[in-house]
C-alpha atoms as a PDB file:
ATOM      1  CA  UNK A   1      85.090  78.771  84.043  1.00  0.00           C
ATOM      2  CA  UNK A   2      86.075  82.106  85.363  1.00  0.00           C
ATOM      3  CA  UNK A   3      86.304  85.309  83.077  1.00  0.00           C
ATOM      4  CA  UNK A   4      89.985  86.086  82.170  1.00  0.00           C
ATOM      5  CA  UNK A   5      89.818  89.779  83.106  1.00  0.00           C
ATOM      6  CA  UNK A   6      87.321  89.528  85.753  1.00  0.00           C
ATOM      7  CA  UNK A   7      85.873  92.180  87.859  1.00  0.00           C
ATOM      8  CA  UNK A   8      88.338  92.061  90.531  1.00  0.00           C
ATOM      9  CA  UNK A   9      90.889  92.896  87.917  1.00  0.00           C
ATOM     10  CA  UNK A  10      88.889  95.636  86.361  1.00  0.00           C
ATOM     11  CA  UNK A  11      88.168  97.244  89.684  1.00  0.00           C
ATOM     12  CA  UNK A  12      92.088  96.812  90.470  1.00  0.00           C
ATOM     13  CA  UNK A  13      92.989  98.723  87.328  1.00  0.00           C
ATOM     14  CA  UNK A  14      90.182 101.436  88.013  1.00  0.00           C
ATOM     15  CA  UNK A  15      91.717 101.899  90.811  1.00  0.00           C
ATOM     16  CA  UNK A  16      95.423 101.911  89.986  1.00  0.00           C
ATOM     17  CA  UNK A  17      94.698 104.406  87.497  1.00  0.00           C
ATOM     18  CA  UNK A  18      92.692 106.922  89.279  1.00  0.00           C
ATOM     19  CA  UNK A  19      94.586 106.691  92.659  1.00  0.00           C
ATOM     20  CA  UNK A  20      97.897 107.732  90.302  1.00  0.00           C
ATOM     21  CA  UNK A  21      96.050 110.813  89.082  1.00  0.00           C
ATOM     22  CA  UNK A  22      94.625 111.455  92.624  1.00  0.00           C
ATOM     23  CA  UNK A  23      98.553 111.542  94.539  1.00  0.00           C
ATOM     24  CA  UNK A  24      99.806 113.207  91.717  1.00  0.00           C
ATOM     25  CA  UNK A  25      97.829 116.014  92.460  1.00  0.00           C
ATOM     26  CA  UNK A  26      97.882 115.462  96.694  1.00  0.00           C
ATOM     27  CA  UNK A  27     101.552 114.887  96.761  1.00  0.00           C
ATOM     28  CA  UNK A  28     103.230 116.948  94.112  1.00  0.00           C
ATOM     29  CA  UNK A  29     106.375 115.808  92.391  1.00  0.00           C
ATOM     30  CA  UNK A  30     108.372 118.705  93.299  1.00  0.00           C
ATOM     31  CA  UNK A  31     108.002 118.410  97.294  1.00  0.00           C
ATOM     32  CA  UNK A  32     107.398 114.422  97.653  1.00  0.00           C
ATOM     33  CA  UNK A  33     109.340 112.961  94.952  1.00  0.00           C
ATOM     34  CA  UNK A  34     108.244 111.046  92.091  1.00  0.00           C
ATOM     35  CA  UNK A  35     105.197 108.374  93.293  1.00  0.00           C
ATOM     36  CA  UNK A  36     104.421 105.278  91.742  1.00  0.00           C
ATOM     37  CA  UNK A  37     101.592 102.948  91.951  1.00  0.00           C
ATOM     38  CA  UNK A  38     103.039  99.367  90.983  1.00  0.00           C
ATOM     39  CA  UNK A  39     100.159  97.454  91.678  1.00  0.00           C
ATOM     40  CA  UNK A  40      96.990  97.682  93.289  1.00  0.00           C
ATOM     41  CA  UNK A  41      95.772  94.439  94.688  1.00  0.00           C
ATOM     42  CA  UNK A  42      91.821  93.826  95.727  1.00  0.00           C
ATOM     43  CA  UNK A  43      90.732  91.218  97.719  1.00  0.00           C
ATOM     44  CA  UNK A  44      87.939  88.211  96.624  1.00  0.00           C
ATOM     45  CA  UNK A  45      85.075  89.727  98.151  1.00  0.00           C
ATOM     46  CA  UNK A  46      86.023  93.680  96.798  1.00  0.00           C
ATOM     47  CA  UNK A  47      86.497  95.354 100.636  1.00  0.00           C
ATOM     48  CA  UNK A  48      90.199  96.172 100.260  1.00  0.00           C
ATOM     49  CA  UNK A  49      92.536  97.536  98.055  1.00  0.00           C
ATOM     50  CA  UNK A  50      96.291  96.989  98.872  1.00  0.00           C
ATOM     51  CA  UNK A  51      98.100  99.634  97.447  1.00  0.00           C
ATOM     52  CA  UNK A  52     102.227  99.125  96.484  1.00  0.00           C
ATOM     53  CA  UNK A  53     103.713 102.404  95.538  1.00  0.00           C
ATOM     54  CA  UNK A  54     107.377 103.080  94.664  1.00  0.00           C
ATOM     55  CA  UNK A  55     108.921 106.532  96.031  1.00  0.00           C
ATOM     56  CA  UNK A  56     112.214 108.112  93.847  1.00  0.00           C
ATOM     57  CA  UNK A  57     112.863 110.505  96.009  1.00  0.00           C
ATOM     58  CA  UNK A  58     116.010 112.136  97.949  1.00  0.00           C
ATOM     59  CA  UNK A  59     114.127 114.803  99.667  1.00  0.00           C
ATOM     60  CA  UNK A  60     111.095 112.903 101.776  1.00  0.00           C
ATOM     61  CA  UNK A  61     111.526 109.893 103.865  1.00  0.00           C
ATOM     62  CA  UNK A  62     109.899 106.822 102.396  1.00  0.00           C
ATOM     63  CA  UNK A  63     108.503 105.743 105.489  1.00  0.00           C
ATOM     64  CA  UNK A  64     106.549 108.989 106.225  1.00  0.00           C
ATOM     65  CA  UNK A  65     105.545 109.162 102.820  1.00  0.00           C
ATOM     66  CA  UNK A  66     103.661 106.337 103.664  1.00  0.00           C
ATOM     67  CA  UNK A  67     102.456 107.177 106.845  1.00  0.00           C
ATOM     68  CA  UNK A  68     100.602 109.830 105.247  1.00  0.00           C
ATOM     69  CA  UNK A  69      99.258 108.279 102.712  1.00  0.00           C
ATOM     70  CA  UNK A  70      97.587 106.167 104.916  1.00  0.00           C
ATOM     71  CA  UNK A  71      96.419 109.598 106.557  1.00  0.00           C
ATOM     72  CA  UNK A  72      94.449 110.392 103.265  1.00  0.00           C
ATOM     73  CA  UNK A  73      93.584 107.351 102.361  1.00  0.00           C
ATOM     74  CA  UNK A  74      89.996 108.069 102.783  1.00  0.00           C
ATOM     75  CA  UNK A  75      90.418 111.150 101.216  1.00  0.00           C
ATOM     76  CA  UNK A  76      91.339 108.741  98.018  1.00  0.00           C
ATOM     77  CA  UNK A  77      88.410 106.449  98.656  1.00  0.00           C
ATOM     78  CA  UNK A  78      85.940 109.154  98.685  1.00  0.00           C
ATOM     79  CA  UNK A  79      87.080 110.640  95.229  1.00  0.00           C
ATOM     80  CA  UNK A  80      87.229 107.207  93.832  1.00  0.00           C
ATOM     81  CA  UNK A  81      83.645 106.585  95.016  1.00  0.00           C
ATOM     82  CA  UNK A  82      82.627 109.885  93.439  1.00  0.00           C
ATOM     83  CA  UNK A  83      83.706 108.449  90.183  1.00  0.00           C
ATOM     84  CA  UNK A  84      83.295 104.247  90.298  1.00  0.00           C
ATOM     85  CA  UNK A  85      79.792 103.611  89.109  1.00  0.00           C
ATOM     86  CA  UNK A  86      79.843  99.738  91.322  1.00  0.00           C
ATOM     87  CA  UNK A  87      78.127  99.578  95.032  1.00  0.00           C
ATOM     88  CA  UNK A  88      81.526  99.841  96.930  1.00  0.00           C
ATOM     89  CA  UNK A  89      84.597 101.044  96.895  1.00  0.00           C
ATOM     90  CA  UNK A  90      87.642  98.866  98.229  1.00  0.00           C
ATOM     91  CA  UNK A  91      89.648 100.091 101.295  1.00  0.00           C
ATOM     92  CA  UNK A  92      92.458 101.701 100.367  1.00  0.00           C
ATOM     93  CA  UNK A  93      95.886 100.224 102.310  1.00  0.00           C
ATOM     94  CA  UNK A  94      99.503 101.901 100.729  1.00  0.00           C
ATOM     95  CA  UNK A  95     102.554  99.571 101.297  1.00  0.00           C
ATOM     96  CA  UNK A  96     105.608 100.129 100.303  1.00  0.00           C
ATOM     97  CA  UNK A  97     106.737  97.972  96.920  1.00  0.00           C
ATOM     98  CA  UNK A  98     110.035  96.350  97.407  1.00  0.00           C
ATOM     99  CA  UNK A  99     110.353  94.772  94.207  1.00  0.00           C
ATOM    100  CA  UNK A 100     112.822  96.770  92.662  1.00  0.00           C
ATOM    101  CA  UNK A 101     115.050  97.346  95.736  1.00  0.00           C
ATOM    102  CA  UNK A 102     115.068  93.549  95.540  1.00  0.00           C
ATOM    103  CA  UNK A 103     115.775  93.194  91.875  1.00  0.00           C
ATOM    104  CA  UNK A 104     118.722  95.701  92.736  1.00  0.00           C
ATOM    105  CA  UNK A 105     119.858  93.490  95.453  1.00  0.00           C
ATOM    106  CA  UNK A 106     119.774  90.542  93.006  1.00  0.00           C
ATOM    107  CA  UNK A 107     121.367  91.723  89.978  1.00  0.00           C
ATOM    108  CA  UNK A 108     124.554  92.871  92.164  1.00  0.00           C
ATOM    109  CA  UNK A 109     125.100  89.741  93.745  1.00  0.00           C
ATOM    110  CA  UNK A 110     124.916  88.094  90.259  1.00  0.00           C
ATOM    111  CA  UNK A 111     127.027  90.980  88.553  1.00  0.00           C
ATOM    112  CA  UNK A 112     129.921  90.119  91.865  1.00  0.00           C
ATOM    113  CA  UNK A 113     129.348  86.683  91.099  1.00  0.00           C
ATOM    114  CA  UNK A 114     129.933  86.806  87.266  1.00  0.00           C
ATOM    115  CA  UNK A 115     132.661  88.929  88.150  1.00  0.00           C
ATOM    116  CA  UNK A 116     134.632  86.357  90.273  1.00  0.00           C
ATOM    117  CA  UNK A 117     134.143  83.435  87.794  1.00  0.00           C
ATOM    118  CA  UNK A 118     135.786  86.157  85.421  1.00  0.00           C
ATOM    119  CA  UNK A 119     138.718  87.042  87.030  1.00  0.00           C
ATOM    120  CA  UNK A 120     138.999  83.463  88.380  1.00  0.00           C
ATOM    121  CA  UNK A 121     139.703  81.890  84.640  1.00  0.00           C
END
């Protein structure tokens, strides 16, 4: 019977919370926009680390925001090796979290819906 907050899960949290500390002081707020990390999700055998991050910001394009994340993404590994007691660290991957553009999307087209079987009665 596996453990219901396994390693995997611990390591994913470690992770989620140092890597916000870590942009946070990389990419400031005031030039990049506000960054998020959703979710950080590690694979089975602890390699990689997929990384979703939200961007709120007007200023920066999302998609080089990315880009360069990427860039430093061993930058990121590196400090989180300096502080994760385990063997490895995970490879870090940043992708782009869609969710909420996608709950957006969702709760219009039920808003226009709602609206039409309003106006329709």
């Amino acid at each position: 019977m596996p453990k219901e907050f396994g390693r995997n899960q611990r390591i994913s949290q470690f992770v989620k919370e140092e890597l916000a500390v870590l942009i946070q002081k990389k990419f400031p707020m005031q030039h990049y926009g506000m960054i998020t990390v959703s979710e950080v999700d590690v694979s089975p055998d602890l390699k990689n680390a997929k990384v979703y991050i939200t961007i709120f910001a007007e200023k920066f394009p999302t998609t080089e925001l990315i880009k360069q994340l990427n860039e430093e993404a061993g930058y990121f590994r590196h400090e989180i090796s300096s502080i994760m007691t385990s063997k490895g660290v995970p490879a870090i991957r940043f992708v782009y979290d869609e969710s909420i553009e996608r709950a957006d999307r969702l709760g219009s087209i039920i808003d226009s819906v709602s609206d039409k079987n309003n106006s329709s009665e």
